[in-house]
Protein backbone atom coordinates (compact mmCIF):
# COMPACT_ATOMS: atom_id res chain seq x y z
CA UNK A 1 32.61 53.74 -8.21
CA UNK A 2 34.06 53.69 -4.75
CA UNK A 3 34.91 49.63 -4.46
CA UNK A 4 37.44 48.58 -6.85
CA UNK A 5 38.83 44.61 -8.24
CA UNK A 6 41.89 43.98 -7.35
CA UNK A 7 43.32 42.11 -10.58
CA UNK A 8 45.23 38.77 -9.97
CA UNK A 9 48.14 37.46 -12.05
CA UNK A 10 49.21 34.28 -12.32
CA UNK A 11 52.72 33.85 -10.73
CA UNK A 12 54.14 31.45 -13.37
CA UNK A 13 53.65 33.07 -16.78
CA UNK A 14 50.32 33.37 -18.94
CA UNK A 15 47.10 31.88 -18.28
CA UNK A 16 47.13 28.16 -19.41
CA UNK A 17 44.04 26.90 -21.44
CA UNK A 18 43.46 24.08 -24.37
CA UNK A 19 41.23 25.19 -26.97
CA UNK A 20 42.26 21.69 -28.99
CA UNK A 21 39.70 20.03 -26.43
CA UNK A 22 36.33 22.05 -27.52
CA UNK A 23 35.75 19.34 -31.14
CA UNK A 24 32.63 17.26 -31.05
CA UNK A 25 33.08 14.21 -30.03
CA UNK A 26 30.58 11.79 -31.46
CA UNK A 27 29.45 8.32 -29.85
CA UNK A 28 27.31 5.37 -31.05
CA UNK A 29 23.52 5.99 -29.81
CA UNK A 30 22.16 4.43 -26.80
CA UNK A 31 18.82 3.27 -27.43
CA UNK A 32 16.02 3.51 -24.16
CA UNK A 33 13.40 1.63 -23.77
CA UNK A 34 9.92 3.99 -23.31
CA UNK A 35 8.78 1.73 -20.68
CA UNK A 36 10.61 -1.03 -18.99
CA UNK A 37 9.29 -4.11 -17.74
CA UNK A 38 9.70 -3.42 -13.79
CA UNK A 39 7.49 0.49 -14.89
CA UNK A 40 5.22 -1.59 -16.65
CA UNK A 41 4.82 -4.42 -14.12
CA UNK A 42 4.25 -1.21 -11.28
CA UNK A 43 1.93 0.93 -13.54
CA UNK A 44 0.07 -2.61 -13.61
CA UNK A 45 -0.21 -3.62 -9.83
CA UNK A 46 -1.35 0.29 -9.51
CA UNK A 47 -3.86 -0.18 -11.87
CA UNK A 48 -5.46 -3.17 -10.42
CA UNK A 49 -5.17 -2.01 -6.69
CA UNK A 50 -7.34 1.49 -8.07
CA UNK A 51 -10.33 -1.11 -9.74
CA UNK A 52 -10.08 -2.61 -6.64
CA UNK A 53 -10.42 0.47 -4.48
CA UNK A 54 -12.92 1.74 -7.29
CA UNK A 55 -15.21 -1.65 -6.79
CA UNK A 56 -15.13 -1.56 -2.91
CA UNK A 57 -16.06 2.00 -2.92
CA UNK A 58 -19.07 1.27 -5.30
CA UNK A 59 -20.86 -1.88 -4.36
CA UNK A 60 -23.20 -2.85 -6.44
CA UNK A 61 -27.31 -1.93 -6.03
CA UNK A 62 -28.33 -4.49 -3.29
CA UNK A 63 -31.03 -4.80 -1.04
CA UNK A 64 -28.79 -4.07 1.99
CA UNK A 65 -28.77 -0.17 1.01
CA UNK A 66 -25.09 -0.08 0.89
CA UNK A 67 -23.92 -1.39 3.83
CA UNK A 68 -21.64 -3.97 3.80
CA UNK A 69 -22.35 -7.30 4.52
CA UNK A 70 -20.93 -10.43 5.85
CA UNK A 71 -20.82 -13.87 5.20
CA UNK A 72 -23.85 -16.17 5.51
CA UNK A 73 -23.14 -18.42 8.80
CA UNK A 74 -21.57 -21.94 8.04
CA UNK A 75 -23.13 -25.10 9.31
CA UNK A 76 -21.11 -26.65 12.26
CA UNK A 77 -20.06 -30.02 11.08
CA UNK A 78 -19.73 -33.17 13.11
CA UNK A 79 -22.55 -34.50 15.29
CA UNK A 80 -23.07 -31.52 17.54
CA UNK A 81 -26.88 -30.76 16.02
CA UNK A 82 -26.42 -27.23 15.26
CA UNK A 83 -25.59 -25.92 18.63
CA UNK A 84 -24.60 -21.88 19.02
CA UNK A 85 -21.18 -21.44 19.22
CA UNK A 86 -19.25 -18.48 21.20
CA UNK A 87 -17.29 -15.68 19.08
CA UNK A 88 -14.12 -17.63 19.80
CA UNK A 89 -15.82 -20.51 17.40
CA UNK A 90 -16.87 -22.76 20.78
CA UNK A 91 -19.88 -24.21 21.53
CA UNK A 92 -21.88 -22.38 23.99
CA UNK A 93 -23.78 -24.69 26.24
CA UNK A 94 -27.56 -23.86 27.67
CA UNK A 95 -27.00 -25.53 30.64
CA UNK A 96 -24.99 -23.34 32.54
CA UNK A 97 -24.43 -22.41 36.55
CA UNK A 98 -27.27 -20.34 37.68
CA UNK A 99 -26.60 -16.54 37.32
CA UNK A 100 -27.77 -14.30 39.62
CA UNK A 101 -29.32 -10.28 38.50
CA UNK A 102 -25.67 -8.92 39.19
CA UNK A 103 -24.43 -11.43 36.52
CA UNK A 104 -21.98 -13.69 39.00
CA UNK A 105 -22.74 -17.38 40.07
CA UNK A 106 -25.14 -17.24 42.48
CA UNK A 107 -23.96 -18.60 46.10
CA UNK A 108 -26.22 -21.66 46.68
C-alpha cells in the first residue's frame, strides 16, 4: 500500500472518445481459393522429387546385391577396331616408350 498512481488529467477539458464508431460494418465476402495453382504446382514437384528419392533408395531385387551399377560400355565407332580408350575418352595405345620398374622412361 506504500506506492501510489499519480492520476493524470487532461489539460483541455474531458476525455474525448466516439462511441458512434463501434457499429458493424459489413462488407461483400472475399472468396479463397483452398489451394492455388502455384501450392498445387509445389505440393506436385515435392511429390515427384520424394518417388524419386523413394525409388533410388529402393532399387529393385537384382543380381548386383544392391549396389549400384553403371552403364554397359559403348562400342567406339569409326574404324579404330575396338581399341581401349583412357578415362579422358582417348585411345590408349600398346605401343608405348619403354618404362622402367620406377615407372619413368627408361634412359636408353
Amino acid at each position: 500500500m506504500g506506492t501510489r498512481v499519480q492520476e493524470v488529467l487532461p489539460k483541455a477539458g474531458l476525455v474525448y472518445s466516439e462511441k458512434s464508431s463501434l457499429s458493424e460494418i459489413l462488407n461483400k465476402p472475399k472468396i479463397l481459393p483452398l489451394k492455388s495453382i502455384t501450392l498445387e504446382r509445389i505440393v506436385e514437384m515435392e511429390e515427384r522429387a520424394r518417388k524419386i528419392f523413394e525409388d533410388s533408395r529402393y532399387p529393385p531385387n537384382s543380381s548386383q546385391g544392391g549396389r549400384p551399377t553403371t552403364g554397359q560400355p559403348r562400342p567406339l565407332q569409326g574404324g579404330d577396331g575396338g581399341r581401349p580408350t583412357s578415362s579422358a575418352g582417348r585411345p590408349v595405345s600398346s605401343a608405348g616408350r619403354p618404362q622402367s620398374s620406377a615407372g619413368r622412361p627408361s634412359m636408353a
